[in-house]
PDB file of N, CA and C in Angstrom:
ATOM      1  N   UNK A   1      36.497 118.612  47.124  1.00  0.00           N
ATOM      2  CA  UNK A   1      37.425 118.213  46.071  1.00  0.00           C
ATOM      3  C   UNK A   1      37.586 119.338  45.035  1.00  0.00           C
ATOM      4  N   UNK A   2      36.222 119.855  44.516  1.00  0.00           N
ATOM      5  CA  UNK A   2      36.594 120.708  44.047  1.00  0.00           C
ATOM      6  C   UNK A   2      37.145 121.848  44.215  1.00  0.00           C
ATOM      7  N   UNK A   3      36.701 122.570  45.419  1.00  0.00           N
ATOM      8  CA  UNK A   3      37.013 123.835  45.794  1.00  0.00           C
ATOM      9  C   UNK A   3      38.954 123.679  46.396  1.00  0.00           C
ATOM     10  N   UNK A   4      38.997 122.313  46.871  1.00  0.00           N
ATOM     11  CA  UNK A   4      40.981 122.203  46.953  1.00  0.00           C
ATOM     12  C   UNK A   4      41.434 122.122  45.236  1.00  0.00           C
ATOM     13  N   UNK A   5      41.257 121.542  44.360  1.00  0.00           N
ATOM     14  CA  UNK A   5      41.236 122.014  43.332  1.00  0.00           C
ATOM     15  C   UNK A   5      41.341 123.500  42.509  1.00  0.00           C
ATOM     16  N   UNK A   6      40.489 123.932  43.146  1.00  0.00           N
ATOM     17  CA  UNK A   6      40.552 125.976  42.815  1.00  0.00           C
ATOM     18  C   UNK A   6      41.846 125.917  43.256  1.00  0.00           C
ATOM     19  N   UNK A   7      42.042 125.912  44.335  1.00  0.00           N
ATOM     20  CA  UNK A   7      43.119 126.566  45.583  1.00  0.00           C
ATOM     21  C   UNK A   7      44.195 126.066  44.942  1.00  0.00           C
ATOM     22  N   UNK A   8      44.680 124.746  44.510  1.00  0.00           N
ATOM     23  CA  UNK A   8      46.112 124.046  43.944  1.00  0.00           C
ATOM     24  C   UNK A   8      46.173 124.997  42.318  1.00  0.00           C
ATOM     25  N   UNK A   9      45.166 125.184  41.607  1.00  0.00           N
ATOM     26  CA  UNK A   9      45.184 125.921  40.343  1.00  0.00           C
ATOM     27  C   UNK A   9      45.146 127.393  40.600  1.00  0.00           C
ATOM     28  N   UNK A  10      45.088 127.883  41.833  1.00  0.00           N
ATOM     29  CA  UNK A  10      45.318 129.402  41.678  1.00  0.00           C
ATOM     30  C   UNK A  10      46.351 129.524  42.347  1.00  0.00           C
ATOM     31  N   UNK A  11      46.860 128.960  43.035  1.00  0.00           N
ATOM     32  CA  UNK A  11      48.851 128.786  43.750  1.00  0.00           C
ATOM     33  C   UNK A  11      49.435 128.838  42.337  1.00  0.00           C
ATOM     34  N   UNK A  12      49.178 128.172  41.710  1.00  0.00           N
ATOM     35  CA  UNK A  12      49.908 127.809  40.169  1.00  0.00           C
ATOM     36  C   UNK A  12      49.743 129.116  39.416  1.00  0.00           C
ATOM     37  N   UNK A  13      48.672 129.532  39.264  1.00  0.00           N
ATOM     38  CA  UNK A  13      48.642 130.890  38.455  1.00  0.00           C
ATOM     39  C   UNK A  13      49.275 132.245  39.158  1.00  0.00           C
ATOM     40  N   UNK A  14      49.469 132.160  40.433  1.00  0.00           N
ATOM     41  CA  UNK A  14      49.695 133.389  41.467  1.00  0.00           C
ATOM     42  C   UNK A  14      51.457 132.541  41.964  1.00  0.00           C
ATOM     43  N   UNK A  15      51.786 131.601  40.852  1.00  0.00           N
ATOM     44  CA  UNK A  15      53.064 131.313  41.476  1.00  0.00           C
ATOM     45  C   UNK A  15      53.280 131.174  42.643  1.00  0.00           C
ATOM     46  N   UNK A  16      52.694 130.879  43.932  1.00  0.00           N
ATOM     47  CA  UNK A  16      53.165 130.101  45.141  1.00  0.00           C
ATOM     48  C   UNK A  16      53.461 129.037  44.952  1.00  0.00           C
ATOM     49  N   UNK A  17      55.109 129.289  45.633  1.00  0.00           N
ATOM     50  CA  UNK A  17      55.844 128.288  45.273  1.00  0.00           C
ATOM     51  C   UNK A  17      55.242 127.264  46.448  1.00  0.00           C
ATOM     52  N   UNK A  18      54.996 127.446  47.540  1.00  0.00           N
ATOM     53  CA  UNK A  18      54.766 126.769  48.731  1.00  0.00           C
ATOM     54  C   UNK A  18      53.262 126.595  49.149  1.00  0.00           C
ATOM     55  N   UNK A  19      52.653 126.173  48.322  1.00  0.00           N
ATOM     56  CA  UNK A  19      51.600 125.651  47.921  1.00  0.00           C
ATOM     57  C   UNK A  19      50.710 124.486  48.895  1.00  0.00           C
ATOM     58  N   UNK A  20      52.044 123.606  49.496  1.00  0.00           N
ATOM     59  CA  UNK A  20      51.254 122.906  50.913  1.00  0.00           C
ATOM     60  C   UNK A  20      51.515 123.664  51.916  1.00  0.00           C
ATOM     61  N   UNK A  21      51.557 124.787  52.186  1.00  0.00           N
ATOM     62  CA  UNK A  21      51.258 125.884  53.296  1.00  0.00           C
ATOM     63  C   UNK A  21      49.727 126.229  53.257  1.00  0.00           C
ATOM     64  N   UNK A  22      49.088 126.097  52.289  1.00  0.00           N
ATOM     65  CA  UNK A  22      48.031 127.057  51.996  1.00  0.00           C
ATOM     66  C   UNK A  22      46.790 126.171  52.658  1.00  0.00           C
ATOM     67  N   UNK A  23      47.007 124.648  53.073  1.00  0.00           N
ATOM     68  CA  UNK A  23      46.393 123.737  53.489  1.00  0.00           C
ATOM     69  C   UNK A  23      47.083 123.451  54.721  1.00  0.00           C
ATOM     70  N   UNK A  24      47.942 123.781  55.921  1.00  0.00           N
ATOM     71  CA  UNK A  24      48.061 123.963  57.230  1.00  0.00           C
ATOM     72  C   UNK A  24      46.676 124.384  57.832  1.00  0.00           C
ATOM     73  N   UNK A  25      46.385 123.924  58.986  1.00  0.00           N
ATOM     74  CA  UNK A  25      46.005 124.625  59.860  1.00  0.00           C
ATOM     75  C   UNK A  25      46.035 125.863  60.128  1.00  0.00           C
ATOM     76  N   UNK A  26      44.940 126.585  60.029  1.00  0.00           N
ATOM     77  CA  UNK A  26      45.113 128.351  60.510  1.00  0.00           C
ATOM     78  C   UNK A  26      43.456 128.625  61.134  1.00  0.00           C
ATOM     79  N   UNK A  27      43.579 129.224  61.649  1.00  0.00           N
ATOM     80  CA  UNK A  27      42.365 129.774  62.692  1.00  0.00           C
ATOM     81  C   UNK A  27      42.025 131.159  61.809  1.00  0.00           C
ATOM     82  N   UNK A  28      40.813 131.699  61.782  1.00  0.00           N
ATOM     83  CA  UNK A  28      40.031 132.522  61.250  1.00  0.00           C
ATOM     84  C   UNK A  28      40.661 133.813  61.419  1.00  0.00           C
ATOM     85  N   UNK A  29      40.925 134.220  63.436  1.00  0.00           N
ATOM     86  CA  UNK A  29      41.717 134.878  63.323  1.00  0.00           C
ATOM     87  C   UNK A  29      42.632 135.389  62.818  1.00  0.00           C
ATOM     88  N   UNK A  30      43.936 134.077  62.500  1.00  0.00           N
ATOM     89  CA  UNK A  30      45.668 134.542  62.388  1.00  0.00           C
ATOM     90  C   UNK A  30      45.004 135.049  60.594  1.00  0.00           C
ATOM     91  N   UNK A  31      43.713 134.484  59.960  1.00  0.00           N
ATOM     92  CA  UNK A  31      43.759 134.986  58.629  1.00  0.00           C
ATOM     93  C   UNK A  31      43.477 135.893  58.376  1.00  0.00           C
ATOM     94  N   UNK A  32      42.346 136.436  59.210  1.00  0.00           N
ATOM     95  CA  UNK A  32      41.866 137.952  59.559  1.00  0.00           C
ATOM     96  C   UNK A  32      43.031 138.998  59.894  1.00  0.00           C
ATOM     97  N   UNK A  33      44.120 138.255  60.507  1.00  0.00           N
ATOM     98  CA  UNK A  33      45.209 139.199  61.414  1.00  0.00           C
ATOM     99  C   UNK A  33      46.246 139.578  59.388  1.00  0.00           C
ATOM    100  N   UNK A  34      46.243 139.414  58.685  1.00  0.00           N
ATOM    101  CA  UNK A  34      46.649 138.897  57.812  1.00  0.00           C
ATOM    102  C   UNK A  34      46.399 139.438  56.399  1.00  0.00           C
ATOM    103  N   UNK A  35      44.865 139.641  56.571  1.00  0.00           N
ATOM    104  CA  UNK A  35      43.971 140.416  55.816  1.00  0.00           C
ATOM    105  C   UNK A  35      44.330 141.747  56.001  1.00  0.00           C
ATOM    106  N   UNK A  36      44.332 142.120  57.508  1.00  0.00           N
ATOM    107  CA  UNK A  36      44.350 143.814  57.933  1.00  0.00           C
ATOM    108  C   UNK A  36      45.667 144.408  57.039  1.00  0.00           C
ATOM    109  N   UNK A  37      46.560 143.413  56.939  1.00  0.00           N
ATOM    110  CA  UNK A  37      48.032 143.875  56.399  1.00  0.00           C
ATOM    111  C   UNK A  37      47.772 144.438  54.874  1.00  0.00           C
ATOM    112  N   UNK A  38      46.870 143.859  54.117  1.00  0.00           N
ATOM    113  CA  UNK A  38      46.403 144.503  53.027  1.00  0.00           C
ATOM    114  C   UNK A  38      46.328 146.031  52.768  1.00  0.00           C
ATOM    115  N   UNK A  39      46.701 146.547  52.030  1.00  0.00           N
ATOM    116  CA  UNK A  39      46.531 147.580  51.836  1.00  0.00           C
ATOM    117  C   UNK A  39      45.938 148.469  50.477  1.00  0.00           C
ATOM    118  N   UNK A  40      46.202 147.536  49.462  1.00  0.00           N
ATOM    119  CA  UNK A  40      46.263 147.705  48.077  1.00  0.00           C
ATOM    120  C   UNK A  40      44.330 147.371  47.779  1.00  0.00           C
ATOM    121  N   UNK A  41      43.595 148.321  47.614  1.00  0.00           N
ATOM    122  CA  UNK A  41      42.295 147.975  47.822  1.00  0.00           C
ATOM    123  C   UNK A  41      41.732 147.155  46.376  1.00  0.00           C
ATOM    124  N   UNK A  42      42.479 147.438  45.215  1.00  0.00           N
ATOM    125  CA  UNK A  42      42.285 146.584  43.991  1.00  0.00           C
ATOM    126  C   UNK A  42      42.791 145.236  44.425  1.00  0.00           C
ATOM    127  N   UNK A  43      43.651 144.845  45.269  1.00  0.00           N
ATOM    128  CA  UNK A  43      44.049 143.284  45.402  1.00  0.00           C
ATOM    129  C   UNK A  43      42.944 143.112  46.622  1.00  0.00           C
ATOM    130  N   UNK A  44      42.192 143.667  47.462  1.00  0.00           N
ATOM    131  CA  UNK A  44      41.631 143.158  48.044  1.00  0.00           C
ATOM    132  C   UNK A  44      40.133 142.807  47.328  1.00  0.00           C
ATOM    133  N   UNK A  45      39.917 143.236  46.363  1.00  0.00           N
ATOM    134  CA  UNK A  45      38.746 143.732  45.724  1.00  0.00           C
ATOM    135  C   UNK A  45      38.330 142.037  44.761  1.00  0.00           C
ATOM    136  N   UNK A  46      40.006 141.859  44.386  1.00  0.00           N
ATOM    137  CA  UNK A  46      40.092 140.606  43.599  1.00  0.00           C
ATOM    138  C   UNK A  46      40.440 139.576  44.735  1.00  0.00           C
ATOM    139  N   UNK A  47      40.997 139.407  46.001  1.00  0.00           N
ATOM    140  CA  UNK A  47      41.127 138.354  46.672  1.00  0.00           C
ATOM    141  C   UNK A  47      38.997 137.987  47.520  1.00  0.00           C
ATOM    142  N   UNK A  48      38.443 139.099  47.082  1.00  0.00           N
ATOM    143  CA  UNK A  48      37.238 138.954  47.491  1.00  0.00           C
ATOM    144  C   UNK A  48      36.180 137.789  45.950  1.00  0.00           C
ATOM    145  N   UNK A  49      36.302 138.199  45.222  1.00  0.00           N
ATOM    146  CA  UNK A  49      36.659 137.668  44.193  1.00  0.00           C
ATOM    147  C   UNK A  49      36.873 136.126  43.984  1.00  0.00           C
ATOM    148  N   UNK A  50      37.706 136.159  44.185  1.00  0.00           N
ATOM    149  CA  UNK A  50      38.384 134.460  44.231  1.00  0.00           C
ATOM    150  C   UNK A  50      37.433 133.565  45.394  1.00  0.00           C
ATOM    151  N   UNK A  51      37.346 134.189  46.393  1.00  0.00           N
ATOM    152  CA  UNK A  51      36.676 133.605  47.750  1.00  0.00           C
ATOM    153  C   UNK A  51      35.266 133.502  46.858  1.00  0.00           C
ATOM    154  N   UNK A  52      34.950 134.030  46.198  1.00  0.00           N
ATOM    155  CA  UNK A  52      33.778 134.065  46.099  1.00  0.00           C
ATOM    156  C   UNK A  52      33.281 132.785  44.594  1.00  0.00           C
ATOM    157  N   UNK A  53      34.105 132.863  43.573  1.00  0.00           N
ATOM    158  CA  UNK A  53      34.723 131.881  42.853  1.00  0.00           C
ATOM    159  C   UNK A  53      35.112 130.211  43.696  1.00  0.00           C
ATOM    160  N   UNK A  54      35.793 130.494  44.599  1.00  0.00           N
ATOM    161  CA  UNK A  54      36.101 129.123  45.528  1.00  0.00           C
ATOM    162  C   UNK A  54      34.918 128.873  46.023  1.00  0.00           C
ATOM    163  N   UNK A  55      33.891 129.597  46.697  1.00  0.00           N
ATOM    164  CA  UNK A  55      32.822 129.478  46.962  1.00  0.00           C
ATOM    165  C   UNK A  55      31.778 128.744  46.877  1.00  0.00           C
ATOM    166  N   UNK A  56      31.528 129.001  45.293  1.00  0.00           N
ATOM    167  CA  UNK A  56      31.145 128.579  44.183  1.00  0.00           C
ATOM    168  C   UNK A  56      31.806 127.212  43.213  1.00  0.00           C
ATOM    169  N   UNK A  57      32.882 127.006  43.266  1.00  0.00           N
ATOM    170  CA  UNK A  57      33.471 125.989  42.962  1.00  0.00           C
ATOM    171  C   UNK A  57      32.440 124.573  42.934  1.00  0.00           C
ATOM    172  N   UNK A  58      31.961 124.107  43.950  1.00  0.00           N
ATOM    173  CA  UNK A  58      31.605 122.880  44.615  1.00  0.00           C
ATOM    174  C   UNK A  58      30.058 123.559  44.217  1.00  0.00           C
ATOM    175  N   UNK A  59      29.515 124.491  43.757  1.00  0.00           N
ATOM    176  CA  UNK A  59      28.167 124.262  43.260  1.00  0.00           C
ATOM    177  C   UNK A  59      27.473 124.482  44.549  1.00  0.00           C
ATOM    178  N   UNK A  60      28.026 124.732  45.681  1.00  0.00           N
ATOM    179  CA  UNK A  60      27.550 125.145  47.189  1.00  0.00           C
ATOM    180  C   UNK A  60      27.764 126.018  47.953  1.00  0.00           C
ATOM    181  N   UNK A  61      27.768 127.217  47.461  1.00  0.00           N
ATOM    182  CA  UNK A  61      28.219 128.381  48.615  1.00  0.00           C
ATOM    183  C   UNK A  61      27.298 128.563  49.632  1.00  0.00           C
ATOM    184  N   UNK A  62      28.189 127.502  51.116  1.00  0.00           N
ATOM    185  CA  UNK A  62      27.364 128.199  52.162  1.00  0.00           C
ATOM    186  C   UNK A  62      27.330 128.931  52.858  1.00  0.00           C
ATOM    187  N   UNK A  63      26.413 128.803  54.260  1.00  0.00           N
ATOM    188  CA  UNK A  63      26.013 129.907  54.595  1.00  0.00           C
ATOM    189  C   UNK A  63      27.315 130.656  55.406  1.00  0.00           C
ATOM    190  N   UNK A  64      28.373 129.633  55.808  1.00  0.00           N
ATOM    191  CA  UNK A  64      29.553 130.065  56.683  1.00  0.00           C
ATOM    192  C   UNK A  64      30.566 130.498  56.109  1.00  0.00           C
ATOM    193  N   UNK A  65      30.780 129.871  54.671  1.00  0.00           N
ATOM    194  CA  UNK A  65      31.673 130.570  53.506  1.00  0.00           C
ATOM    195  C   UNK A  65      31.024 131.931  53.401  1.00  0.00           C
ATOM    196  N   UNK A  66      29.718 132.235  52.954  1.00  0.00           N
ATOM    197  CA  UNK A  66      29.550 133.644  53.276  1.00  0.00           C
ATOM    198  C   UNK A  66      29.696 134.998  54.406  1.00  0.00           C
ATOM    199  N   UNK A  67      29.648 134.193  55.080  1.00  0.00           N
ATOM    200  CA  UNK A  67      29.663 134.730  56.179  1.00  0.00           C
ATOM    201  C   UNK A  67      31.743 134.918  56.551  1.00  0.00           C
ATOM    202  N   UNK A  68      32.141 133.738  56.192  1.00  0.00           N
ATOM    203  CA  UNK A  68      33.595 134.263  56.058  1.00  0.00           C
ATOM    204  C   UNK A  68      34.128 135.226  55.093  1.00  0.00           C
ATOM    205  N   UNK A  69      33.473 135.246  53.660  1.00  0.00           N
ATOM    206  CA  UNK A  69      33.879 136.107  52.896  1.00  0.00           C
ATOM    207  C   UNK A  69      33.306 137.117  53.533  1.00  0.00           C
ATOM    208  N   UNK A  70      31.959 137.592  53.621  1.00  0.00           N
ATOM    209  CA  UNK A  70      31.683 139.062  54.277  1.00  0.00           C
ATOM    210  C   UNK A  70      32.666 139.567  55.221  1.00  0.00           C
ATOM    211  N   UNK A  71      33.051 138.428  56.814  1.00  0.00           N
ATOM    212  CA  UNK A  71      34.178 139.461  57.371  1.00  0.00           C
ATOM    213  C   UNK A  71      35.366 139.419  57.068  1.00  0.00           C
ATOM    214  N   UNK A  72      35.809 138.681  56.042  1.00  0.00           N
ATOM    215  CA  UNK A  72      37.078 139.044  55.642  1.00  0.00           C
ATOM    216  C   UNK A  72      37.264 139.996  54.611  1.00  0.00           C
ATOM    217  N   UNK A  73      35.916 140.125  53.994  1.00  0.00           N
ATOM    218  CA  UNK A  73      36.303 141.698  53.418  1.00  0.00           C
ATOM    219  C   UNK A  73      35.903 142.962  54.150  1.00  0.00           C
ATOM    220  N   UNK A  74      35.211 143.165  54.990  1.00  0.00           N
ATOM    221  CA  UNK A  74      34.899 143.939  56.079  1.00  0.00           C
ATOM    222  C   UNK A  74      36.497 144.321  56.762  1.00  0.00           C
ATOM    223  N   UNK A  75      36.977 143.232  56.719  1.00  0.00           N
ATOM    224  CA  UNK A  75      38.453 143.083  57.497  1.00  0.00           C
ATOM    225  C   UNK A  75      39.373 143.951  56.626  1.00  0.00           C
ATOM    226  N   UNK A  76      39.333 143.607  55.559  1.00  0.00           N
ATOM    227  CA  UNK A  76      40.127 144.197  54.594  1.00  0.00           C
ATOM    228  C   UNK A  76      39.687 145.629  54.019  1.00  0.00           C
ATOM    229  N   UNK A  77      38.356 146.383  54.584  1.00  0.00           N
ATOM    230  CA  UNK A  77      37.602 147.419  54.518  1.00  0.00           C
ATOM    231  C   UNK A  77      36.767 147.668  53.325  1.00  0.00           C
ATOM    232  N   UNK A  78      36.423 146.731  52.838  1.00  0.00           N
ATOM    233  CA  UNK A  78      35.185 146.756  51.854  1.00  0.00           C
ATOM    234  C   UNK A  78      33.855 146.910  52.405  1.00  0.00           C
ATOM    235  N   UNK A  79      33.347 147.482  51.551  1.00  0.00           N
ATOM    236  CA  UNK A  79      32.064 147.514  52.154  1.00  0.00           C
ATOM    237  C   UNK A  79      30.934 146.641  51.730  1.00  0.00           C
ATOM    238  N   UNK A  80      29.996 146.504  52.483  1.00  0.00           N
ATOM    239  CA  UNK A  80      29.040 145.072  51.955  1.00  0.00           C
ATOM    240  C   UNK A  80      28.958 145.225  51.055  1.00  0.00           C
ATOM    241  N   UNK A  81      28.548 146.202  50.213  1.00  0.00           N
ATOM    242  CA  UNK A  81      27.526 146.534  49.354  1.00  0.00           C
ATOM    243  C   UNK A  81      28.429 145.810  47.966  1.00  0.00           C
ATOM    244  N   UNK A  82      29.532 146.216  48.414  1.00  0.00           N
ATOM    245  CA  UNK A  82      31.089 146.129  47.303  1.00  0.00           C
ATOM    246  C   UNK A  82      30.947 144.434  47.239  1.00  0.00           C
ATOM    247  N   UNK A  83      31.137 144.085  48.386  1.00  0.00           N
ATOM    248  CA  UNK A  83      31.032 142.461  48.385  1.00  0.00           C
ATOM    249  C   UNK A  83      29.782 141.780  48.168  1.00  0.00           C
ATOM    250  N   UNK A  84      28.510 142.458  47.995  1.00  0.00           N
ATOM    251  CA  UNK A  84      27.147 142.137  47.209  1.00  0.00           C
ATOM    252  C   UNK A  84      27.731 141.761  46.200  1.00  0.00           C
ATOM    253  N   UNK A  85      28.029 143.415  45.514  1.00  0.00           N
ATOM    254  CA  UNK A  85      28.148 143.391  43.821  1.00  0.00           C
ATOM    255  C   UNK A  85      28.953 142.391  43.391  1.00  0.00           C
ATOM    256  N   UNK A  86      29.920 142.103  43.960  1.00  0.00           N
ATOM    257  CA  UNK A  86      31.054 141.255  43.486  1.00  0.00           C
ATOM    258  C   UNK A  86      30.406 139.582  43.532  1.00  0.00           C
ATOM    259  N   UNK A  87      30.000 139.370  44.514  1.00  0.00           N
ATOM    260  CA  UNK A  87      29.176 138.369  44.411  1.00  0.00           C
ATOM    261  C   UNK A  87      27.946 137.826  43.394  1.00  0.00           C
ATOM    262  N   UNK A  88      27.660 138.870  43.327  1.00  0.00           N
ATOM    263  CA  UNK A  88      25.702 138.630  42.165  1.00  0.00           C
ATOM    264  C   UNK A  88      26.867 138.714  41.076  1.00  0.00           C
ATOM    265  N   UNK A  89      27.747 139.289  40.561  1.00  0.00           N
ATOM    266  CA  UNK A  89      28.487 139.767  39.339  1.00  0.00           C
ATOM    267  C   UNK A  89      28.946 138.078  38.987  1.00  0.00           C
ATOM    268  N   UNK A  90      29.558 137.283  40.202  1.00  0.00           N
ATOM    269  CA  UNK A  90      30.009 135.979  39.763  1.00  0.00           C
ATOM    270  C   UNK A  90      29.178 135.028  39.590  1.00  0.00           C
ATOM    271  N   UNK A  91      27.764 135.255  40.389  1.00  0.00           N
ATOM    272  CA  UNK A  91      26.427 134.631  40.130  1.00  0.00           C
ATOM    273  C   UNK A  91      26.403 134.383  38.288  1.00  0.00           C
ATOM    274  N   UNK A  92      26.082 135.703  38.182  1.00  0.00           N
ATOM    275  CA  UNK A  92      26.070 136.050  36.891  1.00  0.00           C
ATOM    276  C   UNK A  92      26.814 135.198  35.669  1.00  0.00           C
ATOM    277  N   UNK A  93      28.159 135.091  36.129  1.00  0.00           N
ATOM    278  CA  UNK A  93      29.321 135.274  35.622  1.00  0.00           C
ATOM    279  C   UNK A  93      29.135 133.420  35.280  1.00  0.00           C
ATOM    280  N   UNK A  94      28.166 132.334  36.502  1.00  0.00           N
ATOM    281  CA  UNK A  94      28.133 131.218  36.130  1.00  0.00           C
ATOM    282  C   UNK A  94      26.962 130.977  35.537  1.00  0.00           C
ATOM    283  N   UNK A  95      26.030 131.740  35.970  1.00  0.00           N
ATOM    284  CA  UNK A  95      24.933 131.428  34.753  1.00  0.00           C
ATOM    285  C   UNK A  95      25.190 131.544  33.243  1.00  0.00           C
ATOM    286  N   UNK A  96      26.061 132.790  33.299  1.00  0.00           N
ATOM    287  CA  UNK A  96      26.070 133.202  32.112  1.00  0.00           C
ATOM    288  C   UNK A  96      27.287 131.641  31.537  1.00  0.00           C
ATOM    289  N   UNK A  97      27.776 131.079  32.028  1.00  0.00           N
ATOM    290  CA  UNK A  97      28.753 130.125  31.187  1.00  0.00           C
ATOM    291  C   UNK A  97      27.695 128.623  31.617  1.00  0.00           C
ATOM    292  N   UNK A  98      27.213 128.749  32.477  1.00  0.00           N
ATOM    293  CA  UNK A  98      26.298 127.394  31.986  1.00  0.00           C
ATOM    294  C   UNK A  98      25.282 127.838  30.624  1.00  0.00           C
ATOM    295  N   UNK A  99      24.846 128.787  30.646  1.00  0.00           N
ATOM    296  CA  UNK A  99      23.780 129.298  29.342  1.00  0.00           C
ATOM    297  C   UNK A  99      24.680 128.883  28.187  1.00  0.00           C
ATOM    298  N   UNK A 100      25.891 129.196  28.059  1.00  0.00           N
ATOM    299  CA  UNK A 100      27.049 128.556  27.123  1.00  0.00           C
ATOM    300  C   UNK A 100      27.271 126.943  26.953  1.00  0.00           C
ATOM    301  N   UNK A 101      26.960 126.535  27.582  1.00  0.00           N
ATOM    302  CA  UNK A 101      27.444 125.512  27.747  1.00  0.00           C
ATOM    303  C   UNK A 101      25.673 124.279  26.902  1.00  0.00           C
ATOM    304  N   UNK A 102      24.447 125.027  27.248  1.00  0.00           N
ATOM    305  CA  UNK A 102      23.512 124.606  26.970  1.00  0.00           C
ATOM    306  C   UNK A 102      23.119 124.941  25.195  1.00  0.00           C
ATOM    307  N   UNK A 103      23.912 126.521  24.982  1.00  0.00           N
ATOM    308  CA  UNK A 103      23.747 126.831  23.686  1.00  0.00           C
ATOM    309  C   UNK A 103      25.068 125.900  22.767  1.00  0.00           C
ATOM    310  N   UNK A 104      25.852 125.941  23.150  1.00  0.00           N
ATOM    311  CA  UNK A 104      26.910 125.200  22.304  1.00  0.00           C
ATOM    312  C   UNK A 104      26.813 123.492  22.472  1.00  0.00           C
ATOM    313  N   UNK A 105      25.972 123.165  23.381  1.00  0.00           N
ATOM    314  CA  UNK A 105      25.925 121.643  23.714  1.00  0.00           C
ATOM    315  C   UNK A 105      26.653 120.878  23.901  1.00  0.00           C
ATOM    316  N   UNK A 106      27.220 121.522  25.266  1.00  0.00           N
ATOM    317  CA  UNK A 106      28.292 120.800  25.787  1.00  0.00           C
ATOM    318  C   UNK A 106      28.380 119.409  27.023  1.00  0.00           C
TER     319      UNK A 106
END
């Protein structure tokens, strides 16, 4: 629930207009096939990013979501290490707003 949630609120911010496309059926492949088309390594850098944010959404990043984000940025030619950092960085990024959330008493 939550993590379709991310996905309907970042269509909205990234303006896709066609928004029940993004919930079709697609195979790992045709998304991988899809990824390669990327070229722009700052948009791949941030679509790694988001996966990793959606991830995280539901308070459960597992082990197959990881494992999809790793080869889809592999796909897109990042390197692990890139998709570590980006990862521990959003780790971070929720501790650091639950710590907010405990200091302001929310």
């Amino acid at each position: 629930e939550e993590e379709i949630k991310r996905i309907t609120d970042l269509a909205k911010t990234y303006k896709i207009e066609q928004s029940e496309q993004i919930f079709k059926e697609t195979t790992q492949e045709q998304i991988f096939d899809d990824l390669k088309k990327l070229n722009n390594r700052r948009v791949c850098l941030e679509l790694i990013k988001e996966m990793c944010l959606l991830g995280h959404s539901d308070s459960d990043l597992t082990d197959d979501e990881t494992l999809f984000i790793g080869h889809a940025g592999i796909t897109m030619g990042i390197e692990l290490e890139k998709i570590e950092q980006i990862s521990n960085w959003i780790i971070d990024k929720i501790i650091w707003l639950e710590q907010g959330k405990i200091i302001f008493e929310d």
